[in-house]
PDB file of N, CA and C in Angstrom:
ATOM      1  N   UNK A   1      36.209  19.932 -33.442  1.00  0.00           N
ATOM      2  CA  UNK A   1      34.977  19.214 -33.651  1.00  0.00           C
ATOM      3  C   UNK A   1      34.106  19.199 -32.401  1.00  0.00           C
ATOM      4  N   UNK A   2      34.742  19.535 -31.305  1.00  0.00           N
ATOM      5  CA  UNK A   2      33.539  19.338 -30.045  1.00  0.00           C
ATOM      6  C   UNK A   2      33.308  20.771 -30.208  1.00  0.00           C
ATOM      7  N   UNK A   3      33.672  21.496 -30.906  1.00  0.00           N
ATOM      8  CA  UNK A   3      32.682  22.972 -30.170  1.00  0.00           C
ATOM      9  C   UNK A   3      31.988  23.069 -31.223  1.00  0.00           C
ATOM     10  N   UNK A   4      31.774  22.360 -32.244  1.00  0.00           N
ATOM     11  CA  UNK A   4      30.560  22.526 -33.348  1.00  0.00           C
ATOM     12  C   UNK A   4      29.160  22.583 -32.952  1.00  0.00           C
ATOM     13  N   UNK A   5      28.681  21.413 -31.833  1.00  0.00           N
ATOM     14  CA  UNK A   5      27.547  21.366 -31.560  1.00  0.00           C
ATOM     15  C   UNK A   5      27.217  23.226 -30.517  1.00  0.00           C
ATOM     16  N   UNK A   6      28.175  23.273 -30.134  1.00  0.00           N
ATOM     17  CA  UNK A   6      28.070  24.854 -29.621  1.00  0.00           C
ATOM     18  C   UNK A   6      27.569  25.852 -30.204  1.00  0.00           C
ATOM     19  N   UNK A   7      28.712  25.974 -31.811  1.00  0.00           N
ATOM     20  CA  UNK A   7      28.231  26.923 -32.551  1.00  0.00           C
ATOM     21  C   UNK A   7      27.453  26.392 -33.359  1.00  0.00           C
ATOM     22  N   UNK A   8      26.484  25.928 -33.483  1.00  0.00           N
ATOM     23  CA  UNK A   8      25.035  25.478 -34.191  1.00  0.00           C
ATOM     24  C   UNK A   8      24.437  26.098 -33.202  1.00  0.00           C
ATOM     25  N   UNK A   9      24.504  25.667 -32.050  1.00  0.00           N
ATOM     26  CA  UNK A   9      23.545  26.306 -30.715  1.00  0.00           C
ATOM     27  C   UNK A   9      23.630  28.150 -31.120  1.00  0.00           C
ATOM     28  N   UNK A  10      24.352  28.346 -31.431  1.00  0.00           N
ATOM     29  CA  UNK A  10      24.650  29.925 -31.358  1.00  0.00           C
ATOM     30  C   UNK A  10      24.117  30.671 -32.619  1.00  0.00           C
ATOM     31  N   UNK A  11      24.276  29.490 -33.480  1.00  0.00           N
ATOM     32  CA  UNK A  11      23.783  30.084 -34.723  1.00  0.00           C
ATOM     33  C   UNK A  11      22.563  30.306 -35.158  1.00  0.00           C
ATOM     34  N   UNK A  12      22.161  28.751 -34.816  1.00  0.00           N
ATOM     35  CA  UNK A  12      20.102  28.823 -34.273  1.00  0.00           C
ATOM     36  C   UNK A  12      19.719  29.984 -33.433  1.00  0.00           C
ATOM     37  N   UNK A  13      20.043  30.314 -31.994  1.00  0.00           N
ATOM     38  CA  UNK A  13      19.411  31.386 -31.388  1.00  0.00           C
ATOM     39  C   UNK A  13      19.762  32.986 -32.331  1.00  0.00           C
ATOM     40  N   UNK A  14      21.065  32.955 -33.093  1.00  0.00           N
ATOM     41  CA  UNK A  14      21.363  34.443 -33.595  1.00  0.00           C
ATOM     42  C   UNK A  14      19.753  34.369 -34.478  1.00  0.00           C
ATOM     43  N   UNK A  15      19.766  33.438 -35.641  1.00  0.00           N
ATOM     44  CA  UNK A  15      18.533  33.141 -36.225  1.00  0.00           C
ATOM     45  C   UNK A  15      17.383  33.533 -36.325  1.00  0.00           C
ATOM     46  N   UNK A  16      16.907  32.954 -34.834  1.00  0.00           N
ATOM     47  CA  UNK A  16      15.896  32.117 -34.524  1.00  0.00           C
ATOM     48  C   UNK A  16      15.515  33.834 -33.770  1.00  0.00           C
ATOM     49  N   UNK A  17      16.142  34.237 -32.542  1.00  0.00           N
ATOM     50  CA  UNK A  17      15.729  35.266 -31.825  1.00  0.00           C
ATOM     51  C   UNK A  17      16.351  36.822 -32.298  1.00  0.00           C
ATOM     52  N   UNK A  18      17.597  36.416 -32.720  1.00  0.00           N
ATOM     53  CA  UNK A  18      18.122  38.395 -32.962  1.00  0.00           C
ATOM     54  C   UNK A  18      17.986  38.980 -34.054  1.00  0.00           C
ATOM     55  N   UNK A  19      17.863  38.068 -35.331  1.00  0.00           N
ATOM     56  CA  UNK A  19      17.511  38.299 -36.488  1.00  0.00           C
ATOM     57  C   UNK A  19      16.107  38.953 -36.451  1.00  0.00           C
ATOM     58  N   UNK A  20      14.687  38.128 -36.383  1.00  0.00           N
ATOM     59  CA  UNK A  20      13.350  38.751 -35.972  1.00  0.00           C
ATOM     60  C   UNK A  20      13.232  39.887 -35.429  1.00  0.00           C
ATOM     61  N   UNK A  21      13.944  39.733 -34.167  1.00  0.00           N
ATOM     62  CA  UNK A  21      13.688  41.383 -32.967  1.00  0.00           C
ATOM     63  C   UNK A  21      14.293  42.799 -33.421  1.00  0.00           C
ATOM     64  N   UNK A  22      15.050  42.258 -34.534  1.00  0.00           N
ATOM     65  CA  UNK A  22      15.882  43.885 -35.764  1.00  0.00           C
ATOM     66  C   UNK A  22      14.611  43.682 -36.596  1.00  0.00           C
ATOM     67  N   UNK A  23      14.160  43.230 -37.164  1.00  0.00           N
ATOM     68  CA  UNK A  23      13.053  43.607 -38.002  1.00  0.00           C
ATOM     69  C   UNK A  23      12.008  44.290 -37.294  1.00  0.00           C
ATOM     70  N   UNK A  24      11.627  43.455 -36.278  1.00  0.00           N
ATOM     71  CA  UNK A  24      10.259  43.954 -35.749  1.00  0.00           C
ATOM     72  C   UNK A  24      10.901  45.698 -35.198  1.00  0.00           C
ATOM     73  N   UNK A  25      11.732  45.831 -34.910  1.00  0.00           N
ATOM     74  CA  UNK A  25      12.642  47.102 -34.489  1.00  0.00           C
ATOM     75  C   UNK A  25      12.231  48.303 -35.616  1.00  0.00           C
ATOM     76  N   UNK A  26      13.186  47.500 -36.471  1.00  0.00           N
ATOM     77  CA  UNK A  26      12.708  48.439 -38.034  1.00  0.00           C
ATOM     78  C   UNK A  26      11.352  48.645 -38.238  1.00  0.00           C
ATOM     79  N   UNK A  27      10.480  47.697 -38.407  1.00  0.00           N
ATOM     80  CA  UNK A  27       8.879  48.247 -38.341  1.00  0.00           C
ATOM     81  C   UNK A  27       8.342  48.559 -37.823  1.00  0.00           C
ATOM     82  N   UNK A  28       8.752  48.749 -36.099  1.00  0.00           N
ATOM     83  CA  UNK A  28       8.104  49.818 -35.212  1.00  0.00           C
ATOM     84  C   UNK A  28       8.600  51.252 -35.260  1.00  0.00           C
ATOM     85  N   UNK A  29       9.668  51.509 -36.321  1.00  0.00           N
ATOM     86  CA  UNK A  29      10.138  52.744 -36.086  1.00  0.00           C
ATOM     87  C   UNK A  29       9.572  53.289 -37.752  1.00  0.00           C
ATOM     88  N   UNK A  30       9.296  52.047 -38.809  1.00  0.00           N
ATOM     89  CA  UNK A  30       9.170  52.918 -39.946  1.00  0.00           C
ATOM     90  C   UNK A  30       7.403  53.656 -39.529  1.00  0.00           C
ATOM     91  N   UNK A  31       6.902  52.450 -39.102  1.00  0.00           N
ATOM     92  CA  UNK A  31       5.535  53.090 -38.608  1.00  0.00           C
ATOM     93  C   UNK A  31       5.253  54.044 -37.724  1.00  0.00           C
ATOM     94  N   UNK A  32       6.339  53.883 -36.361  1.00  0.00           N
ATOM     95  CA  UNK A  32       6.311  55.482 -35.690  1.00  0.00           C
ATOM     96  C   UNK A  32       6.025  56.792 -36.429  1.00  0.00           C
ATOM     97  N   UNK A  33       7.383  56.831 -37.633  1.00  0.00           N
ATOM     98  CA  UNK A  33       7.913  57.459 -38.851  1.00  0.00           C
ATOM     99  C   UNK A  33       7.018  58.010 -39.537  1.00  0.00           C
ATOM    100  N   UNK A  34       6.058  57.128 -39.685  1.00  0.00           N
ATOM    101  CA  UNK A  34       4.350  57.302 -40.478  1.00  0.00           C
ATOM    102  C   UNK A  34       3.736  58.129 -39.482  1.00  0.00           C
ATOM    103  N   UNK A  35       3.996  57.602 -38.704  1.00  0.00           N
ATOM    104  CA  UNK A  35       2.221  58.220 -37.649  1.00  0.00           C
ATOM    105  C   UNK A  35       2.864  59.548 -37.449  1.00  0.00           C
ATOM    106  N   UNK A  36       4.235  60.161 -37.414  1.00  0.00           N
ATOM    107  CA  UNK A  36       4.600  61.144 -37.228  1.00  0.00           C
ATOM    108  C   UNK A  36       4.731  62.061 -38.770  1.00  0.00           C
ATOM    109  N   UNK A  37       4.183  61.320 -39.256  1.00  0.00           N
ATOM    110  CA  UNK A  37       3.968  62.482 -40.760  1.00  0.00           C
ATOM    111  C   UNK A  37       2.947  62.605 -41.139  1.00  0.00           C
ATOM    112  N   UNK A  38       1.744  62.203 -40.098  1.00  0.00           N
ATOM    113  CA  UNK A  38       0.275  62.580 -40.891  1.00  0.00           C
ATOM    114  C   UNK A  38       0.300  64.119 -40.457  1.00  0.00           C
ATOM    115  N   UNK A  39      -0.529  64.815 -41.624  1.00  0.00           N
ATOM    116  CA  UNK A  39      -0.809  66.320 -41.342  1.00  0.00           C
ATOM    117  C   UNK A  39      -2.460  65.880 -42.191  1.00  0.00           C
ATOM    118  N   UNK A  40      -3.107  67.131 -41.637  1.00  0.00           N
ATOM    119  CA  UNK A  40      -4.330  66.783 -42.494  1.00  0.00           C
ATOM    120  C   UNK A  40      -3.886  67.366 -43.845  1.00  0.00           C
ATOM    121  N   UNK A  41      -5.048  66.740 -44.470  1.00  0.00           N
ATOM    122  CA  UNK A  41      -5.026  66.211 -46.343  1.00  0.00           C
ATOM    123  C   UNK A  41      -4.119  65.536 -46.769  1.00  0.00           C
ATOM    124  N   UNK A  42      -3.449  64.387 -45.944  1.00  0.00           N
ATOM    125  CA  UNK A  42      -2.770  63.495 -46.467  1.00  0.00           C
ATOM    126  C   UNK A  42      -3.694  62.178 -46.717  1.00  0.00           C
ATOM    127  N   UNK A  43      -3.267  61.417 -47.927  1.00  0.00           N
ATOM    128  CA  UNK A  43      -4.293  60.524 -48.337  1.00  0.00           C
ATOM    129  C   UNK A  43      -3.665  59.341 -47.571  1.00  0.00           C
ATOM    130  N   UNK A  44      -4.720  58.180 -46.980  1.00  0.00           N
ATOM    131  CA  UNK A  44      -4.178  57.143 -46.294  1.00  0.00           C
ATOM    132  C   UNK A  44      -4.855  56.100 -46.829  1.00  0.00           C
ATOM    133  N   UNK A  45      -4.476  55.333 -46.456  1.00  0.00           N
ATOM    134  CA  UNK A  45      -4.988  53.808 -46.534  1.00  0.00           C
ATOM    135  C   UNK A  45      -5.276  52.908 -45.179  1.00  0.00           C
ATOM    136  N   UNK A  46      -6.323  52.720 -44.947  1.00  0.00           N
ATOM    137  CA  UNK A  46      -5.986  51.717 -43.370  1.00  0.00           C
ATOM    138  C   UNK A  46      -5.907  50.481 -43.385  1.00  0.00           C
ATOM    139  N   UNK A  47      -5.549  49.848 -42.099  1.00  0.00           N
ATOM    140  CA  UNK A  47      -5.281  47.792 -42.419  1.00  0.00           C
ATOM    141  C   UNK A  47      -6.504  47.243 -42.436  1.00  0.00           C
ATOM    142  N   UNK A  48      -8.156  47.886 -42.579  1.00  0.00           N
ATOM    143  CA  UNK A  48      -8.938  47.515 -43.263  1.00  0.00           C
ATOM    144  C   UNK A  48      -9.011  47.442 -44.783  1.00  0.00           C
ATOM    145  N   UNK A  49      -7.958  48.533 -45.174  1.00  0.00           N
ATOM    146  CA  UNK A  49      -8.468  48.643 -46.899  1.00  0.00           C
ATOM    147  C   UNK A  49      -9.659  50.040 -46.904  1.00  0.00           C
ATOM    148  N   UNK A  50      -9.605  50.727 -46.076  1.00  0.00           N
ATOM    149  CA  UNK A  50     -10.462  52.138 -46.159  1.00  0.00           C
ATOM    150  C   UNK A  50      -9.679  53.279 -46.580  1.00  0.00           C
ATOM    151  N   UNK A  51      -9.921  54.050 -47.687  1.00  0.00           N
ATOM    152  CA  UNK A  51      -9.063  54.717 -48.007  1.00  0.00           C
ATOM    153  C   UNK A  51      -9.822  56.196 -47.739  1.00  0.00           C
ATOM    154  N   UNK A  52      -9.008  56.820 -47.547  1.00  0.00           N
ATOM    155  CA  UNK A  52      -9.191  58.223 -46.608  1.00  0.00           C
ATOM    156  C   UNK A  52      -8.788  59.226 -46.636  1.00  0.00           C
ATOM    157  N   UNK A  53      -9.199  60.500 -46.224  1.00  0.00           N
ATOM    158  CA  UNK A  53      -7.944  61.568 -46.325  1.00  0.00           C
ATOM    159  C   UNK A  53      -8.154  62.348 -44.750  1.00  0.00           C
ATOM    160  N   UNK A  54      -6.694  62.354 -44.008  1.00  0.00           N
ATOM    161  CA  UNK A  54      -6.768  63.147 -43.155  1.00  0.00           C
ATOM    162  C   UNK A  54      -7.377  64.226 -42.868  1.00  0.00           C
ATOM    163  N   UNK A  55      -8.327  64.475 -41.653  1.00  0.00           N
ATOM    164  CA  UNK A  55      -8.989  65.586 -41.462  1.00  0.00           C
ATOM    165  C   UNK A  55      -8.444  66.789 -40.702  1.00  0.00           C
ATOM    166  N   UNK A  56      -8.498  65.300 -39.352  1.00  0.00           N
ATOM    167  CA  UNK A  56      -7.889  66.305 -38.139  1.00  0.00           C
ATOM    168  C   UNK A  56      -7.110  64.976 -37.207  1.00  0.00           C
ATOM    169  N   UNK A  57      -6.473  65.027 -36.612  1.00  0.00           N
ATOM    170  CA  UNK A  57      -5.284  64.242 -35.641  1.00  0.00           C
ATOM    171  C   UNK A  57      -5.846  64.645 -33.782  1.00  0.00           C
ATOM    172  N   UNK A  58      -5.993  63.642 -33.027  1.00  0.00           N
ATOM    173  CA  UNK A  58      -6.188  63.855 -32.400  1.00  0.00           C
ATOM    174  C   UNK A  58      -4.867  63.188 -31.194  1.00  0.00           C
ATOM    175  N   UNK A  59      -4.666  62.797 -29.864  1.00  0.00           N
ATOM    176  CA  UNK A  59      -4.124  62.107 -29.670  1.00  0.00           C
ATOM    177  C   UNK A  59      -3.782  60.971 -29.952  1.00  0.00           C
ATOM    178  N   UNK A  60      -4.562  59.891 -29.714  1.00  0.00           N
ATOM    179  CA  UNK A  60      -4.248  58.786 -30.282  1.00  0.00           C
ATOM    180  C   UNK A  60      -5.271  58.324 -31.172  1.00  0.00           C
ATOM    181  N   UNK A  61      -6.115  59.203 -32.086  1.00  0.00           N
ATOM    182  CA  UNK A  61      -7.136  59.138 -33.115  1.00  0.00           C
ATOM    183  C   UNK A  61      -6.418  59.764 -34.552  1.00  0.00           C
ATOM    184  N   UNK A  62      -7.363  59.719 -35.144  1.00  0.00           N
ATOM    185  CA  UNK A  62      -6.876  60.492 -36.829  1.00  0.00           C
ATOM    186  C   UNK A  62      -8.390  60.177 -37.147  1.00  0.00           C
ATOM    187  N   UNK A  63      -9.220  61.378 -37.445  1.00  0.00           N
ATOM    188  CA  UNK A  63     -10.070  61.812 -38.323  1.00  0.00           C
ATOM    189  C   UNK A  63     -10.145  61.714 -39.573  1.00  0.00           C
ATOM    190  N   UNK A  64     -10.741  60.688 -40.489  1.00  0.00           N
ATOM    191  CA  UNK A  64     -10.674  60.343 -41.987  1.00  0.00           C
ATOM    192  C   UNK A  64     -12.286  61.088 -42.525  1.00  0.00           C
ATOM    193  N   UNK A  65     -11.747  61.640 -43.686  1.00  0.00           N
ATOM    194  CA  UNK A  65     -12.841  61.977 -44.300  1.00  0.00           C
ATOM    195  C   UNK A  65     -12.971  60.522 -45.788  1.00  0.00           C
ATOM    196  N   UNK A  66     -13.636  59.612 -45.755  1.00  0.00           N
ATOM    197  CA  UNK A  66     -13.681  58.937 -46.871  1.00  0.00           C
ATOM    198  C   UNK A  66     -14.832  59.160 -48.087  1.00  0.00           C
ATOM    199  N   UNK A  67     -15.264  59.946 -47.987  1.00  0.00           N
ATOM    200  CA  UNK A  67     -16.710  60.747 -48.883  1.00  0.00           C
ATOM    201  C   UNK A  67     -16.804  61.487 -48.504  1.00  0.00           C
ATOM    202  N   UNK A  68     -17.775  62.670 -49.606  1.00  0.00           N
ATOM    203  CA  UNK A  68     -17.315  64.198 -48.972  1.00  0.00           C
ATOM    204  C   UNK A  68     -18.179  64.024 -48.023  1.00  0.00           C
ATOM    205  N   UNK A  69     -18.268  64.670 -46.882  1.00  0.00           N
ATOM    206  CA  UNK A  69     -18.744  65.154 -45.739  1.00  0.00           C
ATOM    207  C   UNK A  69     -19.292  63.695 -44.633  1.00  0.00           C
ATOM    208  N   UNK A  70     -17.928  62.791 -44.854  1.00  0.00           N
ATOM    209  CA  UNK A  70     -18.185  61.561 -44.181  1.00  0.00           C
ATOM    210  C   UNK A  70     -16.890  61.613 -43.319  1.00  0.00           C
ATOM    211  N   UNK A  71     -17.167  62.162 -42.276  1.00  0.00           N
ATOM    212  CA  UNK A  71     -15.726  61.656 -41.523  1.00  0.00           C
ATOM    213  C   UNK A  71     -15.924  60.733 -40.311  1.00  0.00           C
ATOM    214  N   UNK A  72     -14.916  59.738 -40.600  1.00  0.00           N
ATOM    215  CA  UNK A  72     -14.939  58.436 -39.103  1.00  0.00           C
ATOM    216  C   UNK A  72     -13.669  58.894 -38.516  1.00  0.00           C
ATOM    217  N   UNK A  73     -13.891  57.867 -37.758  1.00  0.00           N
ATOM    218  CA  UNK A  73     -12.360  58.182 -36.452  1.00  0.00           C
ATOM    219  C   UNK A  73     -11.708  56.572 -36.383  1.00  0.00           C
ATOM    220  N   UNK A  74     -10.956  56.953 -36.358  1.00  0.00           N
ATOM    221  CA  UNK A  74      -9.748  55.416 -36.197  1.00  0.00           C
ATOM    222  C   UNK A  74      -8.890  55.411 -35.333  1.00  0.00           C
ATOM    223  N   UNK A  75      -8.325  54.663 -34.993  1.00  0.00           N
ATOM    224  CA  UNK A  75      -7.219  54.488 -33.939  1.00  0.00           C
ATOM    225  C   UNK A  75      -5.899  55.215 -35.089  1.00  0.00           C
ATOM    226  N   UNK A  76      -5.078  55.829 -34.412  1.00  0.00           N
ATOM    227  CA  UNK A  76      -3.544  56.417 -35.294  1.00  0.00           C
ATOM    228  C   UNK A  76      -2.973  54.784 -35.914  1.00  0.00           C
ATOM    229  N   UNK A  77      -2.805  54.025 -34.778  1.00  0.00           N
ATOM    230  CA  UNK A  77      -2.032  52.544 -35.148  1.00  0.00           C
ATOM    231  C   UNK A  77      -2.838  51.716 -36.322  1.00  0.00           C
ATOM    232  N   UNK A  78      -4.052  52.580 -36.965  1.00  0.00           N
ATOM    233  CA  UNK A  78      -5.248  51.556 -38.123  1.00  0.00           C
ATOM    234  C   UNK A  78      -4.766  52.166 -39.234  1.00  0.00           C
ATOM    235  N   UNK A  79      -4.027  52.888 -39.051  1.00  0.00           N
ATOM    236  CA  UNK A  79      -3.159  53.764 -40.644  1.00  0.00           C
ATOM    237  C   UNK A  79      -1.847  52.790 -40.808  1.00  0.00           C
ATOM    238  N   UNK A  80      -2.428  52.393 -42.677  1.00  0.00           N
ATOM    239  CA  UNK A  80      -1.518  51.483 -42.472  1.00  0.00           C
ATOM    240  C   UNK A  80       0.021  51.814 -43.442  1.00  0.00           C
ATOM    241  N   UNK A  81      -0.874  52.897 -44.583  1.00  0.00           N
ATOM    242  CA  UNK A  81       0.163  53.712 -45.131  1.00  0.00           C
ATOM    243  C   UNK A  81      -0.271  55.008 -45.670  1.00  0.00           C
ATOM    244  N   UNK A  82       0.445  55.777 -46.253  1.00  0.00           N
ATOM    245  CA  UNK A  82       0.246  57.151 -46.600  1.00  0.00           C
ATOM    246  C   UNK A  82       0.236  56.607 -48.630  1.00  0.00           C
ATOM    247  N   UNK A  83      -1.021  56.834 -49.032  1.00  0.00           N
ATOM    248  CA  UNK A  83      -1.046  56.777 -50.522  1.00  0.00           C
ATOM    249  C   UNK A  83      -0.347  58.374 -51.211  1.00  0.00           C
ATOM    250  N   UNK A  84      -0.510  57.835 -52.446  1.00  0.00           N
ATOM    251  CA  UNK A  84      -0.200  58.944 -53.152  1.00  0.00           C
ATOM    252  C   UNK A  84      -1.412  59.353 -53.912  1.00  0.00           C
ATOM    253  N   UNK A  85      -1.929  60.965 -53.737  1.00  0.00           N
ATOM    254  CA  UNK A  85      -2.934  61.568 -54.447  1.00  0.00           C
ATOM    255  C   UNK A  85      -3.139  60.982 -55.973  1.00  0.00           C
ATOM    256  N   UNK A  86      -4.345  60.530 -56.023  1.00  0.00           N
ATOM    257  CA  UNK A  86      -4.857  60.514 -57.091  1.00  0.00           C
ATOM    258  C   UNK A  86      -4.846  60.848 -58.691  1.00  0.00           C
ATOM    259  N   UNK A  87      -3.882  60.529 -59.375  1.00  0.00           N
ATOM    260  CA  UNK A  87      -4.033  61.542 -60.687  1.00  0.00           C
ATOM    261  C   UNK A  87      -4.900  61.766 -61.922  1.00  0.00           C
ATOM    262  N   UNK A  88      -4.684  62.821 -62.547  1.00  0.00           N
ATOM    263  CA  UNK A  88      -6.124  62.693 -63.421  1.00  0.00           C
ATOM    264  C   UNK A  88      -6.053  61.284 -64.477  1.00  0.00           C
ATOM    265  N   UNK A  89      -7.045  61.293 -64.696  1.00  0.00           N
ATOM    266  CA  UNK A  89      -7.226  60.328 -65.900  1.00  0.00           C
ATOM    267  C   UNK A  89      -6.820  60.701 -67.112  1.00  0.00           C
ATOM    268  N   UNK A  90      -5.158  59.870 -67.798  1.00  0.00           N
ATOM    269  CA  UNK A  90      -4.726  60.718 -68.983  1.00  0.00           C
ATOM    270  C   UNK A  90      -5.657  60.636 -69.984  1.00  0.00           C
ATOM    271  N   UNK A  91      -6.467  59.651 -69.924  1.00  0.00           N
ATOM    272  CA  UNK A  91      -7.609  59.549 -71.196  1.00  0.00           C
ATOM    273  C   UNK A  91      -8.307  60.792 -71.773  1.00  0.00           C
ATOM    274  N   UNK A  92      -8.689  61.679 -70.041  1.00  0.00           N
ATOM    275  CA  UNK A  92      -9.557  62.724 -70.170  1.00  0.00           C
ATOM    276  C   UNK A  92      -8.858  64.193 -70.556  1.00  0.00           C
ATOM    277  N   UNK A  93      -7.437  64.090 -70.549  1.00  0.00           N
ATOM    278  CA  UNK A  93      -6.989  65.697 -70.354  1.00  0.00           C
ATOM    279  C   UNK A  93      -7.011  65.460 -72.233  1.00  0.00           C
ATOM    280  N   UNK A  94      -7.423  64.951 -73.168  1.00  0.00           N
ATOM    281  CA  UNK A  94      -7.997  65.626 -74.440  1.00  0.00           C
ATOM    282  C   UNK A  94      -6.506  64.825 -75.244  1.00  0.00           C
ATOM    283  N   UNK A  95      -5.664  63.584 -74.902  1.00  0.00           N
ATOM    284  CA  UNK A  95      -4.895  63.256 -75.643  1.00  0.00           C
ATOM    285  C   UNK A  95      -5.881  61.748 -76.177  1.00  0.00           C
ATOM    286  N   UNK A  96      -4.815  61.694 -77.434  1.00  0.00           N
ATOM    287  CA  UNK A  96      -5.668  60.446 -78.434  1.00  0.00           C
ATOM    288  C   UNK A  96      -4.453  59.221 -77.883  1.00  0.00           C
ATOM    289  N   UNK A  97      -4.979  58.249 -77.350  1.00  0.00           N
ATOM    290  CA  UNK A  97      -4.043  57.362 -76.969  1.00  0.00           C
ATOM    291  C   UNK A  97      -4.221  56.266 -78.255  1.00  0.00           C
ATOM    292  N   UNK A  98      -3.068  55.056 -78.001  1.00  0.00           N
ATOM    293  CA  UNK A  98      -3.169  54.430 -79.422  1.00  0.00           C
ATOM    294  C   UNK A  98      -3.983  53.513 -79.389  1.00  0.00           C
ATOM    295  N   UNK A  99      -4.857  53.242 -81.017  1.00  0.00           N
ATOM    296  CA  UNK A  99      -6.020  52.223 -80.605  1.00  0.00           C
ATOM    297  C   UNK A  99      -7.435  52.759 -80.266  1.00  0.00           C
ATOM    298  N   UNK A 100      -6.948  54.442 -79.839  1.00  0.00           N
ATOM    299  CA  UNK A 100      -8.536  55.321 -80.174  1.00  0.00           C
ATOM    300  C   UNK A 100      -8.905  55.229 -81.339  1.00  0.00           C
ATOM    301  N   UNK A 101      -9.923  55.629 -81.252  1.00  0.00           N
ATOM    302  CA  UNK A 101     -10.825  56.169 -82.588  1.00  0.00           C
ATOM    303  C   UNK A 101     -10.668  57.526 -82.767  1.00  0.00           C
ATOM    304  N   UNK A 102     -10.915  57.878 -83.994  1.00  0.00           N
ATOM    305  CA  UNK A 102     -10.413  59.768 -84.317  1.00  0.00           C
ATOM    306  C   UNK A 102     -11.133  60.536 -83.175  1.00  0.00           C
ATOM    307  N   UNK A 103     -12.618  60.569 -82.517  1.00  0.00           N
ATOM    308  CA  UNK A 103     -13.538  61.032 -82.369  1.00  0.00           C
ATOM    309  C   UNK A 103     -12.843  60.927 -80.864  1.00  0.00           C
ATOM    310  N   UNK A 104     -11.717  60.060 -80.456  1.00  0.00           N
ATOM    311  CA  UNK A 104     -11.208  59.878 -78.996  1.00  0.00           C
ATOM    312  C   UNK A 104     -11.778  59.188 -78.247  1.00  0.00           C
ATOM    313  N   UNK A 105     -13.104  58.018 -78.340  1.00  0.00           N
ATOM    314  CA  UNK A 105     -13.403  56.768 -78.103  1.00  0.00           C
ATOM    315  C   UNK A 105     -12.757  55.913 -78.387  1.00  0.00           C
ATOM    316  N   UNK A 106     -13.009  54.656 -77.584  1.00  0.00           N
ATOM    317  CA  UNK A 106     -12.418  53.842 -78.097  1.00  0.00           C
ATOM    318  C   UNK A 106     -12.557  52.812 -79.084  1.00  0.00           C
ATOM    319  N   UNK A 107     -11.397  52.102 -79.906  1.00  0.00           N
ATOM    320  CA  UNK A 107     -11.324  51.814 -81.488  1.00  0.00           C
ATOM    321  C   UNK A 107     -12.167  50.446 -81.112  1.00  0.00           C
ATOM    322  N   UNK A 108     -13.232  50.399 -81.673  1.00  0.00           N
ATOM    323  CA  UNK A 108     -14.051  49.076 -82.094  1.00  0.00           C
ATOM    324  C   UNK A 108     -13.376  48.011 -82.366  1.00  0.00           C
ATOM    325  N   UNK A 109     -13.446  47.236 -81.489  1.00  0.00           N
ATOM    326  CA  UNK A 109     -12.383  46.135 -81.923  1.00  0.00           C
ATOM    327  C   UNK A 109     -13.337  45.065 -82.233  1.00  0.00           C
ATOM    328  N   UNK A 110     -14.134  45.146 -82.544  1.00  0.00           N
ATOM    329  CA  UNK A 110     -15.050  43.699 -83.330  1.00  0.00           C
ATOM    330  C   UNK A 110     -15.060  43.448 -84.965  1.00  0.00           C
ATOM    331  N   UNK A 111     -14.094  44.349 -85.267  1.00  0.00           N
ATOM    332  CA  UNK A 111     -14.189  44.441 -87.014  1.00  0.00           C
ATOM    333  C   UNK A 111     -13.063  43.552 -87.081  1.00  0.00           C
TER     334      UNK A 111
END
């Protein structure tokens, strides 16, 4: 019973300090991880919410094209993830989804 107040002491700091400093560990390396897989035409996202596609990589820059013939520059560390390309719209590749109309509009729902 006297070494309890000890291991509380021990258990709070494992907690409190070694638990946190493995995470923050892990997320400086998954993001390293990132910044070491941009190539240009990879689609990104930044921690503004600007979505982008790699142009060109510079040292500590990355060239975003976000409209055609709009390219800005960002810091590498403002990439916040790598999206996944865009896919078509299944509506448009010519299938009748359910609840269309024959004509492949959609079914009037006010009747």
């Amino acid at each position: 019973m006297e070494l309890f107040p000890l291991v509380i002491l021990v258990l709070a700091f494992v907690l409190l300090i070694v638990v946190p400093a493995r995470q923050r560990k892990k997320i400086q390396e998954q993001q390293r991880a990132l910044q070491e897989s941009l190539v240009p035409g990879t689609p990104v996202m930044t921690t503004a919410g600007l979505h982008g596609t790699v142009v060109a990589l510079g040292e500590g820059t990355v060239d975003l094209e976000i409209a055609p013939g709009v390219v800005v520059t960002f810091a590498r560390q403002a990439v916040l993830e790598v999206r996944k390309p865009a896919v078509a719209d299944p509506a448009t590749d010519g299938t009748v989804l359910p609840g269309d109309d024959a004509d492949g509009g959609p079914a009037d729902r006010t009747r």
